[in-house]
Protein backbone atom coordinates (compact mmCIF):
# COMPACT_ATOMS: atom_id res chain seq x y z
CA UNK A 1 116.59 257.92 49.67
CA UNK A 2 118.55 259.26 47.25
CA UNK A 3 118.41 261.19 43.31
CA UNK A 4 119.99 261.36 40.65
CA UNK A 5 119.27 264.13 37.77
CA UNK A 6 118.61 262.78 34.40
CA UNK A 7 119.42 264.46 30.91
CA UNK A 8 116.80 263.79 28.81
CA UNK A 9 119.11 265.07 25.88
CA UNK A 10 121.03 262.01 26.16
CA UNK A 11 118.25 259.42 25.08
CA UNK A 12 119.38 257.20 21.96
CA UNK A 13 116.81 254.84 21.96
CA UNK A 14 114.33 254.51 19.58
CA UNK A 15 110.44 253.94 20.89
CA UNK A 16 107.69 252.42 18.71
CA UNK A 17 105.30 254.54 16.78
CA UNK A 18 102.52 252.44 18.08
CA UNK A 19 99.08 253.48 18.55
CA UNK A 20 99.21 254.11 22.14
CA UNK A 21 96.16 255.09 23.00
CA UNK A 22 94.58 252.18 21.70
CA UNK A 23 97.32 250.01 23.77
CA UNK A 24 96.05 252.00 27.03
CA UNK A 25 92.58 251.02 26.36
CA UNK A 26 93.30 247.56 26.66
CA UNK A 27 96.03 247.67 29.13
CA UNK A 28 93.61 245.25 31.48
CA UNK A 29 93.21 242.71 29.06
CA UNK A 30 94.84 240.24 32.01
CA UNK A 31 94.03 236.55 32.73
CA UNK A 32 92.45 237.65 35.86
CA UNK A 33 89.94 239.94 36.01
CA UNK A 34 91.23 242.80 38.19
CA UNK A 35 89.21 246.23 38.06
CA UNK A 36 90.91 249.19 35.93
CA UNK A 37 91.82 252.39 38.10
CA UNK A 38 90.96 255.45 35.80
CA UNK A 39 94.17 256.86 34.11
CA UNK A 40 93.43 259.60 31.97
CA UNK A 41 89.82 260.31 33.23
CA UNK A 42 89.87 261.16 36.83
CA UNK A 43 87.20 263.22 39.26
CA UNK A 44 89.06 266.04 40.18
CA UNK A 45 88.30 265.33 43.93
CA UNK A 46 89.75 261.78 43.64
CA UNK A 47 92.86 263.48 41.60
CA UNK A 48 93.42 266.12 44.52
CA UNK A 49 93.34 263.04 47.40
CA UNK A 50 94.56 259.41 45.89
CA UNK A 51 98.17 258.49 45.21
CA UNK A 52 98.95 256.29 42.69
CA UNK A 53 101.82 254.26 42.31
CA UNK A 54 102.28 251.78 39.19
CA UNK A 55 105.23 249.29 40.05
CA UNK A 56 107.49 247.55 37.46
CA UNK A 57 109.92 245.12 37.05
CA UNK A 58 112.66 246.26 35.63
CA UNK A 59 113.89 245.13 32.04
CA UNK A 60 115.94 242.03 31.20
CA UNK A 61 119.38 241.59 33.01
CA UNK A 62 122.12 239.59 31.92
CA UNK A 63 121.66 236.75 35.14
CA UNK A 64 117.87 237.11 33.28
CA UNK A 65 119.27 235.95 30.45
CA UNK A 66 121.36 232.94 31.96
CA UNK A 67 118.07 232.24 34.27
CA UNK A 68 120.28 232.54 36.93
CA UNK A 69 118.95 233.44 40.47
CA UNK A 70 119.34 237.04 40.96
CA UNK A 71 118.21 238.40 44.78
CA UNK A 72 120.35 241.31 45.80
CA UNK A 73 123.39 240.45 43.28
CA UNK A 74 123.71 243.52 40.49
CA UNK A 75 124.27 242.00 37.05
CA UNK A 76 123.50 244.71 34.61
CA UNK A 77 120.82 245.28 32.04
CA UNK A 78 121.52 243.37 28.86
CA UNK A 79 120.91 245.69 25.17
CA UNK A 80 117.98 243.85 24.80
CA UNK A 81 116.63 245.37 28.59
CA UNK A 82 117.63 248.61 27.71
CA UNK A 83 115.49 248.44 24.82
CA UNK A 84 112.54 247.00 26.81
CA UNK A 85 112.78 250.19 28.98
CA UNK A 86 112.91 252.63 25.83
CA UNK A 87 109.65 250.35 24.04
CA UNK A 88 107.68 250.33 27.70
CA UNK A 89 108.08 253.99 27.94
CA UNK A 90 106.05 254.82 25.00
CA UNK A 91 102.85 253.11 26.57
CA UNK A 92 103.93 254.59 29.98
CA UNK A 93 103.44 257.94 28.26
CA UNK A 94 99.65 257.49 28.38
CA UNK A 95 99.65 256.49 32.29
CA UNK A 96 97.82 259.16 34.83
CA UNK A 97 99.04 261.58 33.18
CA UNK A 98 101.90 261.98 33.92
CA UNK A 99 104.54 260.52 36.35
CA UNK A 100 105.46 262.94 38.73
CA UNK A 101 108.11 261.18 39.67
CA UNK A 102 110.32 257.96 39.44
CA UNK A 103 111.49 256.10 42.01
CA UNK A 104 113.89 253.01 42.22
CA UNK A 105 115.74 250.30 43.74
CA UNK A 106 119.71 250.67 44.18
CA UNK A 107 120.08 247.75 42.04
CA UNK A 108 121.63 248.37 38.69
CA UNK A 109 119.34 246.77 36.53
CA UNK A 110 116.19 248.89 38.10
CA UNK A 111 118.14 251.83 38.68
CA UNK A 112 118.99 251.52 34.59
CA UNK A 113 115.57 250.78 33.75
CA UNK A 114 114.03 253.96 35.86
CA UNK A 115 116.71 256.43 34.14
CA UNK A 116 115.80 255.26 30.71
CA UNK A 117 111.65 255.42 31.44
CA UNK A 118 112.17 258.63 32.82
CA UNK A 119 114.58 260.57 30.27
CA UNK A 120 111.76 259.53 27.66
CA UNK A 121 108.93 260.24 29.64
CA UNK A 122 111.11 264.12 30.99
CA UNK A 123 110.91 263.15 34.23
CA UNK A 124 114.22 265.37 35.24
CA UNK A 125 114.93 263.42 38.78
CA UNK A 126 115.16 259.50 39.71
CA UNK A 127 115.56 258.83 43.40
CA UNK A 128 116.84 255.75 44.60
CA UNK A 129 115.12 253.77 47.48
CA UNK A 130 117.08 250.53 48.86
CA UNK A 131 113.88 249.09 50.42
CA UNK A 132 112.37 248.24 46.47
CA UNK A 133 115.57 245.92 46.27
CA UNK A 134 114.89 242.23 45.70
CA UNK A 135 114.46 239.48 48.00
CA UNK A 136 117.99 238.30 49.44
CA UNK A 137 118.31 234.97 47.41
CA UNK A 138 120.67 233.72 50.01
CA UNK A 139 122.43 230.69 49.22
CA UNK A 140 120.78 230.40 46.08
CA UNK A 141 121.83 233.60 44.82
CA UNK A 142 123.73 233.14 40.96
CA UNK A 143 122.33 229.61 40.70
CA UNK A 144 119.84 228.26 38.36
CA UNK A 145 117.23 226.11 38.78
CA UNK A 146 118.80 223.15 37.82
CA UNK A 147 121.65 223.53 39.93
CA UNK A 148 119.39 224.45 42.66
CA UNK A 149 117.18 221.34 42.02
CA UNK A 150 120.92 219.46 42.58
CA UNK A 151 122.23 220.90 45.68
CA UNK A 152 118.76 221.56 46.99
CA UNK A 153 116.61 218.95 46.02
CA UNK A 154 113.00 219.20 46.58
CA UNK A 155 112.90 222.55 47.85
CA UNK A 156 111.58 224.21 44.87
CA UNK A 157 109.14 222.13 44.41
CA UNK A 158 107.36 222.37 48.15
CA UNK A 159 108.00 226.10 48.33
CA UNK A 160 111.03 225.64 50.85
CA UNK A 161 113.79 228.39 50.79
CA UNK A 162 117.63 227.62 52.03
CA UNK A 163 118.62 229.17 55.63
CA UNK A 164 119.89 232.75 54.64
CA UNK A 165 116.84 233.51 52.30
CA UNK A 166 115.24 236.58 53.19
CA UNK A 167 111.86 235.83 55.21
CA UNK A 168 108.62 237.28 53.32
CA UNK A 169 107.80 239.20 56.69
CA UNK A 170 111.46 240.87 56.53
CA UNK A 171 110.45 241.99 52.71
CA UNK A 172 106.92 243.02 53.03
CA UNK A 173 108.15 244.89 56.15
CA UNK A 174 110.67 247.17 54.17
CA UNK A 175 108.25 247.25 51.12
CA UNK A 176 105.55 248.48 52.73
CA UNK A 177 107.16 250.93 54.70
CA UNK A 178 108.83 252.06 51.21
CA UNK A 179 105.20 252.41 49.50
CA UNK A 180 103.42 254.27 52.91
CA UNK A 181 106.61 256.58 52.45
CA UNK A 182 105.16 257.59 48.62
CA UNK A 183 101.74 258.04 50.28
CA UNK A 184 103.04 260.40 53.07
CA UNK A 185 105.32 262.14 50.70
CA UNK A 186 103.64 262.84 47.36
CA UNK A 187 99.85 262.80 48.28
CA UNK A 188 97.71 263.27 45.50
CA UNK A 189 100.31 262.67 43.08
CA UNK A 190 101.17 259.70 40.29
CA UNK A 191 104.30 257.80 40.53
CA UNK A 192 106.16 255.03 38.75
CA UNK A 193 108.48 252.43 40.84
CA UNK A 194 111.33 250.50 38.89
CA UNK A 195 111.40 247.45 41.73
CA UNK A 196 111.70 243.12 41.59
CA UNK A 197 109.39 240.37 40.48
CA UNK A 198 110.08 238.76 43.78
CA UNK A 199 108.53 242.51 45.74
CA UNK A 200 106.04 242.78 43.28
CA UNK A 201 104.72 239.23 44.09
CA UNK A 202 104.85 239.86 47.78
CA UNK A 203 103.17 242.84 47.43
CA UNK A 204 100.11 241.99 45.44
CA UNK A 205 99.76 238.69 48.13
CA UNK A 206 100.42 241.30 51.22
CA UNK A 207 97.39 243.49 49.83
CA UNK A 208 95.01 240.33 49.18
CA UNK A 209 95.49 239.72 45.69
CA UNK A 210 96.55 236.00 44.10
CA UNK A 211 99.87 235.26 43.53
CA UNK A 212 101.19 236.53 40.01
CA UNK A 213 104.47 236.29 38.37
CA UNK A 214 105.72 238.92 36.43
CA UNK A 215 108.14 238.94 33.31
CA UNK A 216 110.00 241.95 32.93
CA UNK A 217 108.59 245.50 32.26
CA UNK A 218 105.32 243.98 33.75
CA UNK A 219 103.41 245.41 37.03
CA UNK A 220 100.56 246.32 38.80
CA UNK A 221 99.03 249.62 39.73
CA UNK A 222 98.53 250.64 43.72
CA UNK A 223 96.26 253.27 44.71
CA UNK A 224 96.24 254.91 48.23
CA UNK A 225 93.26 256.59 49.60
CA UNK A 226 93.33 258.72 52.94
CA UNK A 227 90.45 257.25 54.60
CA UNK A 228 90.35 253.94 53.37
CA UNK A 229 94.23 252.93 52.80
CA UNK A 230 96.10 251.14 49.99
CA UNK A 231 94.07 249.04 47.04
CA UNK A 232 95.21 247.07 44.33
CA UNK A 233 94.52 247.96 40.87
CA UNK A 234 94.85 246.77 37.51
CA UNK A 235 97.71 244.48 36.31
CA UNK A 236 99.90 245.97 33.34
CA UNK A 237 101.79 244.42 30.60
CA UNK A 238 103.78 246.62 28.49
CA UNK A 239 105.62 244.99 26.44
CA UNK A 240 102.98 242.63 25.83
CA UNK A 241 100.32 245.30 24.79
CA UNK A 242 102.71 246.75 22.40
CA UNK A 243 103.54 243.53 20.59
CA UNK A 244 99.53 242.68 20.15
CA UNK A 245 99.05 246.42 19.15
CA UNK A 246 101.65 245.96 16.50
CA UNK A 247 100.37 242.64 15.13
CA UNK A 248 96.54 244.00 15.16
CA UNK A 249 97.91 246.63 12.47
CA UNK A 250 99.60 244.15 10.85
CA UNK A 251 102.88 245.44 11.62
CA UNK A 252 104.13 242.15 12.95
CA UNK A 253 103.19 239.00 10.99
């Protein structure tokens, strides 16, 4: 793993002067019903022994943009994903609080993404971890759908993957290992992970919950306990929750 220090003195971006409180509160209004995990209310004896880690996608990317296939390539962040990162971190503000620490994939568009949450939220140090990287797309990697549904026909539709796709066993492996790592290392303590739709999928279905797609800036919360392991929590949608804050005070019409 490694860090990089961040300047918070270098942040340009503007954040919305939402109510973010009130977003917080109804950061679980989710299609499913998934249980809340306490974030600014917590026992003191659950604070001193549960980790929890909330884990992201990371903002739009210009392959995003193109819905091109994306696995381990590195197309960068486009303006508008930048911005996404500076908007989410003014709800992320409110989470635990706060973030001890942030922690990434190498890939540019979540390494971008953690930098900009964290030099808004002051947290002075992102480290980078190569096991949150996505899924190896394989042969697919830079195509879109269409011109997978050409040269691959009827794989996407039956769940098939081509030969040099990286196996879900191979991901969860490296994943997992990644997020017991947090628990070992930072017991007790709150951290934010800048990671893939494709992990975060895997994830949630590794630790029994449905499978859930995630647009970017979404996630899920993950909460380790000593004696009884790693639970899911709640879901969490940003972007979204700022958008129906705005429109509730009739700031967007």
């Amino acid at each position: 793993m490694t860090s990089s220090t961040v300047d918070p003195a270098t942040v340009s971006l503007d954040v919305p002067a939402t109510s973010r409180a009130r977003a917080n509160r109804r950061r679980v209004a989710t299609r499913q019903s998934v249980p809340a995990l306490p974030s600014l209310v917590v026992p003191q004896q659950v604070a001193m022994t549960n980790t929890r880690v909330l884990v992201l996608r990371h903002g739009q990317s210009e392959w995003n943009a193109l819905g091109r296939w994306q696995g381990q390539a590195n197309p960068p962040l486009t303006i508008l994903g930048i911005q996404q990162a500076a908007d989410a971190a003014g709800l992320l503000g409110t989470q635990c609080p706060p973030f001890d620490l942030v922690i990434t994939s190498n890939l540019e568009r979540a390494h971008l993404t953690g930098q900009t949450i964290a030099q808004i939220l002051g947290v002075p140090t992102v480290h980078v971890d190569n096991r949150w990287q996505e899924n190896d797309a394989g042969e697919w990697q830079g195509l879109t759908p269409d011109e997978i549904h050409v040269q691959w026909p009827g794989y996407l539709e039956s769940g098939r993957r081509p030969p040099h796709f990286e196996t879900e066993e191979s991901t969860n492996q490296r994943v997992s290992a990644a997020l017991h790592a947090i628990a070992e290392e930072n017991r007790g303590k709150c951290i934010l992970v800048i990671s893939h739709g494709g992990v975060l999928r895997l994830l949630r279905a590794h630790l029994g919950g449905l499978d859930q797609r995630f647009p970017n800036l979404s996630g899920s919360w993950f909460e380790h306990n000593e004696s009884s392991g790693w639970h899911l929590g709640s879901l969490l949608y940003p972007l979204q929750l700022i958008a129906d804050d705005l429109r509730d005070n009739g700031a967007v019409e």
